[in-house]
N, C-alpha and C. Protein backbone atom coordinates (compact mmCIF):
# COMPACT_ATOMS: atom_id res chain seq x y z
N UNK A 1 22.50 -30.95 -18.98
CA UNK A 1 23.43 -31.39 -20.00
C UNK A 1 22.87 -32.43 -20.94
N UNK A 2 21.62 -32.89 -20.81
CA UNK A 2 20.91 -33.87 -21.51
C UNK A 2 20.58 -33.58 -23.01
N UNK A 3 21.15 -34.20 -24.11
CA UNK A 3 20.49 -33.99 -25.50
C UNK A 3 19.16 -34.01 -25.78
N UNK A 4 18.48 -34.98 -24.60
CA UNK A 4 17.52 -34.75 -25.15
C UNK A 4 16.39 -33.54 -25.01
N UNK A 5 14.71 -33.61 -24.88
CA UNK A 5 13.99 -32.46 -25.09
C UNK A 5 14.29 -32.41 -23.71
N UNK A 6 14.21 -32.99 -22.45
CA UNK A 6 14.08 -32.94 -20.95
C UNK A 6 14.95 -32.02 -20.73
N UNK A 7 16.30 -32.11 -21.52
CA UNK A 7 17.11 -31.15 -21.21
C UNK A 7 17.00 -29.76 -21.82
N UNK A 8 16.90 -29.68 -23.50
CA UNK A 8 16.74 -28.85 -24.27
C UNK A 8 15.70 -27.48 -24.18
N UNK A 9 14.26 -28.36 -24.02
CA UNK A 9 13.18 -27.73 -24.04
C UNK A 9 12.61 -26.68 -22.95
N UNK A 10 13.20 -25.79 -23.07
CA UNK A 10 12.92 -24.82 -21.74
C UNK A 10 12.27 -23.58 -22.01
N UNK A 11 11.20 -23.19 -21.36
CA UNK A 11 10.32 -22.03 -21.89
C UNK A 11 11.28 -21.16 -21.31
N UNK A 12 11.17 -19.93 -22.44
CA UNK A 12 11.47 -18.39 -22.35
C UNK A 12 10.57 -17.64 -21.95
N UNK A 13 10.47 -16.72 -20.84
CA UNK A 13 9.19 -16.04 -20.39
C UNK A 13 9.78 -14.31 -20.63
N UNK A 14 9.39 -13.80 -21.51
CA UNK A 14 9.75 -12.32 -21.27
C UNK A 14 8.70 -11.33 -21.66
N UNK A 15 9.42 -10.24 -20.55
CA UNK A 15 8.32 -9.41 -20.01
C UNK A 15 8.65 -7.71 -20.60
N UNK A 16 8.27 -6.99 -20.99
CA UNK A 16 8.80 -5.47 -21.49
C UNK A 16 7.83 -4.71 -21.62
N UNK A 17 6.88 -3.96 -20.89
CA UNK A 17 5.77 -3.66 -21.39
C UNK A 17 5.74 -2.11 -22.07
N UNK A 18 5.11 -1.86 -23.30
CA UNK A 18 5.91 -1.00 -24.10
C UNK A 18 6.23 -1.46 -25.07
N UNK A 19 7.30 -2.57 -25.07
CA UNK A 19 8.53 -2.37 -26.21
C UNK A 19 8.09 -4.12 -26.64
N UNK A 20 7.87 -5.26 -26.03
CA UNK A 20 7.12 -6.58 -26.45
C UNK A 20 5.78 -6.71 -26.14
N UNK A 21 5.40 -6.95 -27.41
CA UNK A 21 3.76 -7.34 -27.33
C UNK A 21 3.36 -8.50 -26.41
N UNK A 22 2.58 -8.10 -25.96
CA UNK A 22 1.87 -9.25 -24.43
C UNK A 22 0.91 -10.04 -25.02
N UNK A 23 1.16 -11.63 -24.66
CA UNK A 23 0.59 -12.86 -24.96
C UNK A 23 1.14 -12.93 -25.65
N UNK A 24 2.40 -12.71 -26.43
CA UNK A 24 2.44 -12.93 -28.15
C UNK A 24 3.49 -14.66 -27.71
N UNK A 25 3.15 -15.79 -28.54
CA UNK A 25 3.94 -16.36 -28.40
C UNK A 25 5.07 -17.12 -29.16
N UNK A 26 5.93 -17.12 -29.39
CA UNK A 26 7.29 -17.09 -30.11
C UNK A 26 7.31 -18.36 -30.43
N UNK A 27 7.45 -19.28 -31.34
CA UNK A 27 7.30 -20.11 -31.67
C UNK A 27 9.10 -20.89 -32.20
N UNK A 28 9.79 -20.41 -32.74
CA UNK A 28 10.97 -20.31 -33.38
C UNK A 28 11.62 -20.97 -32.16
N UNK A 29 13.13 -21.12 -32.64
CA UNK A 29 13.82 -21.89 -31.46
C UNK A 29 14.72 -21.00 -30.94
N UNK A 30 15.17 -20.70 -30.05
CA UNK A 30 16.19 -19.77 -29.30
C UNK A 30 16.74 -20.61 -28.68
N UNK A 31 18.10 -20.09 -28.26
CA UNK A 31 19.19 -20.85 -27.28
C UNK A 31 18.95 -19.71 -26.17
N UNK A 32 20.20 -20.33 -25.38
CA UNK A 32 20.48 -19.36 -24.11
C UNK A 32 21.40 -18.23 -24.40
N UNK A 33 22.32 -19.22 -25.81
CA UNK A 33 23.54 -17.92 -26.41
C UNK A 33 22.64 -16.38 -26.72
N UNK A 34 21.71 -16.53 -27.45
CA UNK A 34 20.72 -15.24 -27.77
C UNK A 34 20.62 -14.50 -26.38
N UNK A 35 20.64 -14.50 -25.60
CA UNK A 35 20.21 -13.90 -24.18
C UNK A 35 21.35 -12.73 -24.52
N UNK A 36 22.41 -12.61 -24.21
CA UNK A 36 23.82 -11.56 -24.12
C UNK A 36 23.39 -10.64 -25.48
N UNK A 37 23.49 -10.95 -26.71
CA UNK A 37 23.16 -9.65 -27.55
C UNK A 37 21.57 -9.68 -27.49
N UNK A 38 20.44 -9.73 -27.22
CA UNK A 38 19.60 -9.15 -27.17
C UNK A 38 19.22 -8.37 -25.96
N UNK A 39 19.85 -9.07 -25.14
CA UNK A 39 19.67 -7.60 -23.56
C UNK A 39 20.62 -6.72 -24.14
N UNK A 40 21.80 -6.63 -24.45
CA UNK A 40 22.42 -5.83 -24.91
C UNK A 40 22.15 -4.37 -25.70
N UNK A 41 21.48 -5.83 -26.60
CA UNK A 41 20.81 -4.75 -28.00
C UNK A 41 19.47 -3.56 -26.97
N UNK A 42 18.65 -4.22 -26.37
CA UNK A 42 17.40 -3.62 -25.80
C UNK A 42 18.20 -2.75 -24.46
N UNK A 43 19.24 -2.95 -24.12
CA UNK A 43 19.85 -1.57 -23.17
C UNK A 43 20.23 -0.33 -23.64
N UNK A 44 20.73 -0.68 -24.95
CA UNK A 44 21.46 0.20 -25.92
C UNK A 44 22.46 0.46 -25.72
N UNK A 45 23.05 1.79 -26.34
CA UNK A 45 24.79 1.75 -26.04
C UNK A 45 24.75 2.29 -24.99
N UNK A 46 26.10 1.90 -24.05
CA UNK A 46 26.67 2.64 -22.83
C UNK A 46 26.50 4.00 -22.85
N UNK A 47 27.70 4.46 -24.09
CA UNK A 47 27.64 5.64 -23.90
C UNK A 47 26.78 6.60 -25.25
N UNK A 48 25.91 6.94 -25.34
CA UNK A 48 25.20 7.81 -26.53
C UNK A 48 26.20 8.39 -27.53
N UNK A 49 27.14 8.59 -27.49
CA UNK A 49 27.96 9.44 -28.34
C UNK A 49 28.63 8.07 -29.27
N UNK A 50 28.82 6.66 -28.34
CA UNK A 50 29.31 5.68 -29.52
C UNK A 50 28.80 5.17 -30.46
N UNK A 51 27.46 5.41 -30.00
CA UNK A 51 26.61 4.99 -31.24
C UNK A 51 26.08 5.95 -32.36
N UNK A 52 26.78 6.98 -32.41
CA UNK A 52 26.94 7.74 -33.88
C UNK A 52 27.97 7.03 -34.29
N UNK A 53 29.37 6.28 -33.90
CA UNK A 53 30.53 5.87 -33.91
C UNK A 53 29.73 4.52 -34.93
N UNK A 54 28.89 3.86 -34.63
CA UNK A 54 28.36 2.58 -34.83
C UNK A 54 29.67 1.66 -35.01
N UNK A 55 29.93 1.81 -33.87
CA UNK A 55 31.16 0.54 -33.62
C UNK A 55 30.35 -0.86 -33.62
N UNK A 56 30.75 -1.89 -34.11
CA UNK A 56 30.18 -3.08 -34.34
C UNK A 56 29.86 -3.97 -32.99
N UNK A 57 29.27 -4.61 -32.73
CA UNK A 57 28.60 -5.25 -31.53
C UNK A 57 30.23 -6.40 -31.55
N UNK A 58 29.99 -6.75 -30.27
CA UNK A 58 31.43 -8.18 -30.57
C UNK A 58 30.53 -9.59 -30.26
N UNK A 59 31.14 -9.96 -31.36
CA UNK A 59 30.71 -11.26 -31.98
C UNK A 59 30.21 -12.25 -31.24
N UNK A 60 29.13 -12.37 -31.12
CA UNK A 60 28.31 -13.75 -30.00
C UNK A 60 28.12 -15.15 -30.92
N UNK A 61 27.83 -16.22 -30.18
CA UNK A 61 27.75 -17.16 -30.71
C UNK A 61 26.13 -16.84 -30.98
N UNK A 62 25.33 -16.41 -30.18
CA UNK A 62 24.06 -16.21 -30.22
C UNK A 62 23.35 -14.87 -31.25
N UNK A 63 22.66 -14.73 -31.79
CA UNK A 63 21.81 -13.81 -32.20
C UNK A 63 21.23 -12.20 -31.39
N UNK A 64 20.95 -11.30 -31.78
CA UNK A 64 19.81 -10.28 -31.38
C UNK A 64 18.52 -10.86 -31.20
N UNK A 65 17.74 -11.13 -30.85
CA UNK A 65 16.41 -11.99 -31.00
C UNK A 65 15.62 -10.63 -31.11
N UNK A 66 15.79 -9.27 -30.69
CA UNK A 66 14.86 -7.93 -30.41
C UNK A 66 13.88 -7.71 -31.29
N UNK A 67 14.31 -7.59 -32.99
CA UNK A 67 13.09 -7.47 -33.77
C UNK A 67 12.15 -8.78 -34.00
N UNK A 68 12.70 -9.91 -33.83
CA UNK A 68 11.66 -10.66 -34.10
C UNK A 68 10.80 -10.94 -32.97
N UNK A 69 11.23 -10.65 -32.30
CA UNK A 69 10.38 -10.41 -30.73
C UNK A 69 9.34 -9.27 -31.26
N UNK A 70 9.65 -8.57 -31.44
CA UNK A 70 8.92 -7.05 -31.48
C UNK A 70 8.32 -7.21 -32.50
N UNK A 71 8.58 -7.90 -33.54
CA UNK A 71 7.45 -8.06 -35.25
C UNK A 71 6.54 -9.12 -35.18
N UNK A 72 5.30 -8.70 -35.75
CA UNK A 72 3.49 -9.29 -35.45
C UNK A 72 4.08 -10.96 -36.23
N UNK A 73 5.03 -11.02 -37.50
CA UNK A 73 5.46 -11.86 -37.90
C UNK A 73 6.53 -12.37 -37.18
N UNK A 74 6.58 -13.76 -36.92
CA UNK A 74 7.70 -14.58 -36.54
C UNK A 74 8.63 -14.81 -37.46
N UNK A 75 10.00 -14.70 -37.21
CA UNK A 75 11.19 -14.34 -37.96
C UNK A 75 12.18 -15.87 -37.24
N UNK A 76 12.67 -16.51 -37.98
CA UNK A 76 13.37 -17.49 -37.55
C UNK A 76 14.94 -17.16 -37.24
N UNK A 77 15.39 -16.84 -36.43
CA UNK A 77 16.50 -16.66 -36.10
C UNK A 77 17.70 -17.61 -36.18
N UNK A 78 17.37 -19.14 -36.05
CA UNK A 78 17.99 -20.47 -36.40
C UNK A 78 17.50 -21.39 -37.53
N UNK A 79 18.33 -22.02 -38.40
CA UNK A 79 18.07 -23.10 -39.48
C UNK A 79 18.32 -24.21 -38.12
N UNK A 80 19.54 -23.86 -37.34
CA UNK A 80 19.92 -24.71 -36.25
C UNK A 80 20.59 -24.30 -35.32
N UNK A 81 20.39 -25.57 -34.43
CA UNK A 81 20.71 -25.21 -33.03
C UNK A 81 21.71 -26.44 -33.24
N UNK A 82 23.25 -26.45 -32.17
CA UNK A 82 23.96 -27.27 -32.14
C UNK A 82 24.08 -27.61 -30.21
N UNK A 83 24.48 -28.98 -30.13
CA UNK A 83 25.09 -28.80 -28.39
C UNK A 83 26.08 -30.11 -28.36
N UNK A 84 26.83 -29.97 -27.80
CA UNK A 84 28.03 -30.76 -27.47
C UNK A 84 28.19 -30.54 -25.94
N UNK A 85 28.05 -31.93 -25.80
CA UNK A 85 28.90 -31.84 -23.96
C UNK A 85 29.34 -33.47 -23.38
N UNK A 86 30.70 -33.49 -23.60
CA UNK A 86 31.28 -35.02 -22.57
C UNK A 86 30.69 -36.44 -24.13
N UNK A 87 30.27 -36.71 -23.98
CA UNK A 87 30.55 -37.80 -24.97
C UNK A 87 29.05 -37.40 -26.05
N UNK A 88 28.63 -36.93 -25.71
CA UNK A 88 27.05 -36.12 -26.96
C UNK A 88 27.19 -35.13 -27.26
N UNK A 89 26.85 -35.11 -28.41
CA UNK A 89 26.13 -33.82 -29.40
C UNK A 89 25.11 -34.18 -30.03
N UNK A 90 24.42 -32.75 -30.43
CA UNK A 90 22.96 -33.33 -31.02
C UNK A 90 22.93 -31.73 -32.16
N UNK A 91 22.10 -32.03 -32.76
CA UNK A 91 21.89 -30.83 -33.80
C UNK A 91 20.30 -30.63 -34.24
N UNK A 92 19.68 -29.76 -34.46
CA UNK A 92 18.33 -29.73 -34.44
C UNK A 92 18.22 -28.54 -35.55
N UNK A 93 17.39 -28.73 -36.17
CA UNK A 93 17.04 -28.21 -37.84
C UNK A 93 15.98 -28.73 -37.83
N UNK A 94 14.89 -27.63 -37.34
CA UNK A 94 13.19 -28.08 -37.81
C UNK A 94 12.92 -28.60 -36.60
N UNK A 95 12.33 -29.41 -37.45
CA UNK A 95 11.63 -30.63 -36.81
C UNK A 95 12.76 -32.18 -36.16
N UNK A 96 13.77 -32.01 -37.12
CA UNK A 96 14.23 -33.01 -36.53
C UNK A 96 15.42 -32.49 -35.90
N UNK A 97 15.69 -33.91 -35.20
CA UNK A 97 17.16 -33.82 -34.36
C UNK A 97 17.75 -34.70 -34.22
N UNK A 98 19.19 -34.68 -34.50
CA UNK A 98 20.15 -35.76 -34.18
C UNK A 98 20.99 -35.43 -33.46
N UNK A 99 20.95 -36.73 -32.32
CA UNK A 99 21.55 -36.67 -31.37
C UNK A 99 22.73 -38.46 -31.82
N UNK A 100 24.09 -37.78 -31.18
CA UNK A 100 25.58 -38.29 -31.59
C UNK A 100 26.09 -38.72 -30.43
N UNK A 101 25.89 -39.99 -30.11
CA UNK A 101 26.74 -40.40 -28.45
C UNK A 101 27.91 -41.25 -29.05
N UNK A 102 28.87 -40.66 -28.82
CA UNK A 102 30.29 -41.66 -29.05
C UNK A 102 29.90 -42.98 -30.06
N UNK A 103 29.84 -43.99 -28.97
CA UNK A 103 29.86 -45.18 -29.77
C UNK A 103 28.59 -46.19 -29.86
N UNK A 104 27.25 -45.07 -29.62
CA UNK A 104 26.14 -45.62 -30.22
C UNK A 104 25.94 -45.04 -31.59
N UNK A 105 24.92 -45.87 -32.07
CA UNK A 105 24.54 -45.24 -33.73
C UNK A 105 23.67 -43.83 -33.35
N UNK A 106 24.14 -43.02 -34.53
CA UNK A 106 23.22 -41.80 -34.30
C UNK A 106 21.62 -42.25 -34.02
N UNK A 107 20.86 -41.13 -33.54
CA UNK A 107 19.44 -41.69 -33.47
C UNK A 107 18.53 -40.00 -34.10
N UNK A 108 17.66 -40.40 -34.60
CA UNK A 108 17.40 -39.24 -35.37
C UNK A 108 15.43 -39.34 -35.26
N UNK A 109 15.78 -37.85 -34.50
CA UNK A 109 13.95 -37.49 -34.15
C UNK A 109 12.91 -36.24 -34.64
N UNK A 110 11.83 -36.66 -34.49
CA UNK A 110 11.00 -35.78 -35.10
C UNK A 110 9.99 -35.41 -33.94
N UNK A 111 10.61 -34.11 -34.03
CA UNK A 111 9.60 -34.27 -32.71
C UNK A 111 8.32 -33.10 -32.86
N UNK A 112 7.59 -33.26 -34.04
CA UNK A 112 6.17 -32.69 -34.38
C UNK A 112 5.72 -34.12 -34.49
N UNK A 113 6.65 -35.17 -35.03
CA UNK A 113 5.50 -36.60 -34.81
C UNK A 113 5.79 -37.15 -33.43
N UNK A 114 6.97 -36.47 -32.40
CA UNK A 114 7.04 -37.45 -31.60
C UNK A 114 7.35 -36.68 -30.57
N UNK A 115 7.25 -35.96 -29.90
CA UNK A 115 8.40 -35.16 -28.87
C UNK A 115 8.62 -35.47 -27.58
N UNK A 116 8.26 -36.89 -27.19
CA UNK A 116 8.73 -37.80 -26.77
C UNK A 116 9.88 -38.62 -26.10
N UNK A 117 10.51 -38.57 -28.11
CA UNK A 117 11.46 -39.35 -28.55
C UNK A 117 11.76 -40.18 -28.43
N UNK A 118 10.70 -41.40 -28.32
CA UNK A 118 10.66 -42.52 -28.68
C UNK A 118 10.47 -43.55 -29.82
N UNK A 119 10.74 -42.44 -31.05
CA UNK A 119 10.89 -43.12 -32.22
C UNK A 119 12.13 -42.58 -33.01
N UNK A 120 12.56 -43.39 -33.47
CA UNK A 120 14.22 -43.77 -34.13
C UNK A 120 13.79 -43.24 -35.34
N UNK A 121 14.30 -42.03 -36.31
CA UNK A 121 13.62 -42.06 -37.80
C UNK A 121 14.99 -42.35 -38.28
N UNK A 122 16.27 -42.87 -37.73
CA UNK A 122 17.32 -42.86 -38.54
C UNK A 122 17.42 -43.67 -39.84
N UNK A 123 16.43 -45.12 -39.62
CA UNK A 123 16.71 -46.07 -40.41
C UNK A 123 15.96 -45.48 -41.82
N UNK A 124 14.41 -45.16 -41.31
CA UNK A 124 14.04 -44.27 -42.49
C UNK A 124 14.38 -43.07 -43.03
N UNK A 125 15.08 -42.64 -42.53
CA UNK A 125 15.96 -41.32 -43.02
C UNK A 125 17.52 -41.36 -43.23
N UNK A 126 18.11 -42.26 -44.07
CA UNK A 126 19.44 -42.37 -43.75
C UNK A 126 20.16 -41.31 -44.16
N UNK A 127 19.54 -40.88 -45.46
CA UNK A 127 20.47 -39.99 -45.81
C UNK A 127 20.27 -38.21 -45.13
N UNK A 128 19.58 -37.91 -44.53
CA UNK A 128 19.19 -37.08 -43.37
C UNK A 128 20.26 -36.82 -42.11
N UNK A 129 20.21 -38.31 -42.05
CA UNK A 129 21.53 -38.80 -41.00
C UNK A 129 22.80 -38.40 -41.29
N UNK A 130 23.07 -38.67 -42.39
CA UNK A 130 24.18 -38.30 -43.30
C UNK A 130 24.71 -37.01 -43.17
N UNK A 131 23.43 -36.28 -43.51
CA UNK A 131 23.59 -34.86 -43.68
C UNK A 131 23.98 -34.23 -42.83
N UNK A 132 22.98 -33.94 -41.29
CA UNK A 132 23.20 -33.62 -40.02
C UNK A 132 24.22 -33.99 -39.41
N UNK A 133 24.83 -35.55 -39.74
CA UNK A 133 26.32 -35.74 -39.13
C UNK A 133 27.18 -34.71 -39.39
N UNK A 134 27.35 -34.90 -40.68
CA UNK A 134 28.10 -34.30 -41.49
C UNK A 134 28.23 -32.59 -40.90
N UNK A 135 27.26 -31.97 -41.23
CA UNK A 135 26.86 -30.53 -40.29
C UNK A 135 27.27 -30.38 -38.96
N UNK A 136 27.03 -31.78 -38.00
CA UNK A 136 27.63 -31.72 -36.43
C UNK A 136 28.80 -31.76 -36.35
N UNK A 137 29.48 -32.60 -37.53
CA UNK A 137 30.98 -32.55 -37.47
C UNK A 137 31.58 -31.34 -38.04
N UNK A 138 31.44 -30.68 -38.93
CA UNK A 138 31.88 -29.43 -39.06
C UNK A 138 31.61 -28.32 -38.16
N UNK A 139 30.80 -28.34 -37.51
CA UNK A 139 30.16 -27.40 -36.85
C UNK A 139 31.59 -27.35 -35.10
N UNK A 140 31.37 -29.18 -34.96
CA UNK A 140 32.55 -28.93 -34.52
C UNK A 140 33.91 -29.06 -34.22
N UNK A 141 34.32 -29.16 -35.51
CA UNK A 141 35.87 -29.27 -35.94
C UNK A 141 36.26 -26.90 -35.30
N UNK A 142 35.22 -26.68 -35.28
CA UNK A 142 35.18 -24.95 -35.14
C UNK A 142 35.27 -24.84 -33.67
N UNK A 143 35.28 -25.38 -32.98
CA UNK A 143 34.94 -26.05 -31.50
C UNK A 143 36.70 -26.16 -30.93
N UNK A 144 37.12 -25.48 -29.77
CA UNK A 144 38.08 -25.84 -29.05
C UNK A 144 37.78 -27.51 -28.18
N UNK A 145 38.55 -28.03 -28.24
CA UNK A 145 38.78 -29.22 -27.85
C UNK A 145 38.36 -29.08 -25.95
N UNK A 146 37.59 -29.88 -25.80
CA UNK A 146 37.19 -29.76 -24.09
C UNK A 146 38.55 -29.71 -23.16
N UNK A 147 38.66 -29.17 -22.76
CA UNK A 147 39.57 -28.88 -21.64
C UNK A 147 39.79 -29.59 -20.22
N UNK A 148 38.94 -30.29 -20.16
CA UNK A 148 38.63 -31.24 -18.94
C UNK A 148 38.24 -32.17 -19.37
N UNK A 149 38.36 -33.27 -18.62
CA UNK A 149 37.67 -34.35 -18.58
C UNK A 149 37.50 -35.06 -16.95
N UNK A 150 36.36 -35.74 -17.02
CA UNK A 150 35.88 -35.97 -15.66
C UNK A 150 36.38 -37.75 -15.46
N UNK A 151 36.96 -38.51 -16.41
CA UNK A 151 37.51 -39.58 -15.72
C UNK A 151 36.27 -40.73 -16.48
N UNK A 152 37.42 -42.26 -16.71
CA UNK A 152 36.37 -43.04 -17.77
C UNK A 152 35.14 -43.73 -17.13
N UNK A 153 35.19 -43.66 -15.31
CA UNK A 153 33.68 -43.81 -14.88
C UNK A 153 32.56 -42.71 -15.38
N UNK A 154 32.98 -41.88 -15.66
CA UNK A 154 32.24 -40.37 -16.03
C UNK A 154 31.52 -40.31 -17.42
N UNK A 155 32.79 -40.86 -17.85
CA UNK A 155 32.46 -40.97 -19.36
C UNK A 155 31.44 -42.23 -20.00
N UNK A 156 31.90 -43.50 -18.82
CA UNK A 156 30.80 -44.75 -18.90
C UNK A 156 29.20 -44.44 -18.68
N UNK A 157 29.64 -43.64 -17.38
CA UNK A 157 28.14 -43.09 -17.11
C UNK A 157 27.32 -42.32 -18.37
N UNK A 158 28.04 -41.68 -18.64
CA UNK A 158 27.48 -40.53 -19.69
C UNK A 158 27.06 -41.70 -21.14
N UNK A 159 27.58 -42.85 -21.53
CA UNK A 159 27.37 -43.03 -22.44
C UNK A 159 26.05 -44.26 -21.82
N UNK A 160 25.81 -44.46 -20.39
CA UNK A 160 24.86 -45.14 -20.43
C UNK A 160 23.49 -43.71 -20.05
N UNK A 161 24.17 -43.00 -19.83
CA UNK A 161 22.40 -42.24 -19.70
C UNK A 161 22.20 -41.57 -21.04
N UNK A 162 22.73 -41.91 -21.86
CA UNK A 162 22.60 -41.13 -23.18
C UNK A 162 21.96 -42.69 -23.79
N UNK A 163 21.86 -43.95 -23.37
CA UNK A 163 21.28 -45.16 -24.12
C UNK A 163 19.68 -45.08 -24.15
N UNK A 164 18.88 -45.17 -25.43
CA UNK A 164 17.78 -45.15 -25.80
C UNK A 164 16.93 -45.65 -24.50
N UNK A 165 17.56 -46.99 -23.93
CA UNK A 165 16.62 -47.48 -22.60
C UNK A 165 16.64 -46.45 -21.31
N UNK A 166 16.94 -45.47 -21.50
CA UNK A 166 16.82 -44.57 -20.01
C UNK A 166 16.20 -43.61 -20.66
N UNK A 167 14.84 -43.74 -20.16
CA UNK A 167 13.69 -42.74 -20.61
C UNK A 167 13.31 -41.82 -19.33
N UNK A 168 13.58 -42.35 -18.19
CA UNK A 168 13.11 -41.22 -17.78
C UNK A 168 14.23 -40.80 -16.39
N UNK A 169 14.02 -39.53 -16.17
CA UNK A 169 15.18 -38.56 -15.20
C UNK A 169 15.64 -39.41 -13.91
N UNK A 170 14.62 -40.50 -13.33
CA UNK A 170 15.04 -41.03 -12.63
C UNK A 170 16.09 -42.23 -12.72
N UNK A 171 15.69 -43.14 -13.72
CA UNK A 171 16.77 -43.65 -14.63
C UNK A 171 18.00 -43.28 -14.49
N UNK A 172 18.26 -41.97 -15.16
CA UNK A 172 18.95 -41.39 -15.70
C UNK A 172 20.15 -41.03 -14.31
N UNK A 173 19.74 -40.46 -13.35
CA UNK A 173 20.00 -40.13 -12.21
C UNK A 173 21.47 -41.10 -11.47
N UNK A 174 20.57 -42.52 -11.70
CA UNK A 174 21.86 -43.79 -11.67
C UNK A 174 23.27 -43.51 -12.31
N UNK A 175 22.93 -42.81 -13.31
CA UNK A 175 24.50 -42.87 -13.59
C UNK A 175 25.20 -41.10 -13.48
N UNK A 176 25.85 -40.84 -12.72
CA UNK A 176 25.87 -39.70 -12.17
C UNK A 176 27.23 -39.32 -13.22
């Protein structure tokens, strides 16, 4: 549930031999949402006769990832990636990312200079900041309202392992 890369950054390993080129490596950003329509897409239809029908796929939050998998060119499937969970959200476009904890100041990273994330570009980028807020908040005003909540020790916790000084998982761990 971590905004940051510890949490985010997770290799995709896929295997198809035949149908994905081997060694090729994907560079672009994928979520986990992409997983459901691209197995989908690469099973094909259930039944052969619906797909003369070309009934429309139902609507994922995620992408097909299949041709850009399959093309010698890398095809960007995201401008951005969004995540919200318990008192964070973060939004990632490129290179950078801003990450939104309640009632700290946004903090805004680059992580081709840093991936790390131990450098703050918010102050030098304000109006960047601006922007991406702005984008996280629309993005989720579209967003059903969380349905649970785990209680304001939960929520204390969450806003101290989301504080710039807990760098690493063990840290982090303390506040459950």
């Amino acid at each position: 549930g971590s905004k940051w890369e510890g949490g985010l950054r997770v290799p995709l390993i896929l295997r198809w031999p035949g149908q994905l080129p081997a060694g090729k490596r994907y560079p672009s950003m994928v979520s986990s949402l992409d997983l459901a329509p691209t197995l989908l897409a690469a099973a094909g239809p259930v039944h052969p006769e619906k797909k003369a029908r070309s009934e429309p796929m139902a609507a994922f939050d995620g992408v097909d990832l299949l041709a850009s998998l399959r093309s010698v060119q890398a095809t960007v499937p995201h401008n951005r990636l969004y995540w919200r969970r318990g008192v964070a959200a973060a939004l990632r476009e490129g290179p950078w990312k801003l990450v939104r904890v309640d009632t700290l100041e946004p903090q805004l990273m680059h992580l081709d200079r840093d991936a790390s994330e131990t450098t703050d570009f918010a102050a030098e980028e304000p109006a960047r900041v601006r922007r991406m807020l702005l984008a996280l908040v629309r993005w989720e005003s579209e967003l059903s309202a969380p349905r649970w909540t785990e209680g304001p020790t939960w929520a204390r916790n969450q806003l101290r392992k989301h504080s710039p000084d807990v760098v690493t998982r063990a840290e982090e761990k303390k506040f459950p």
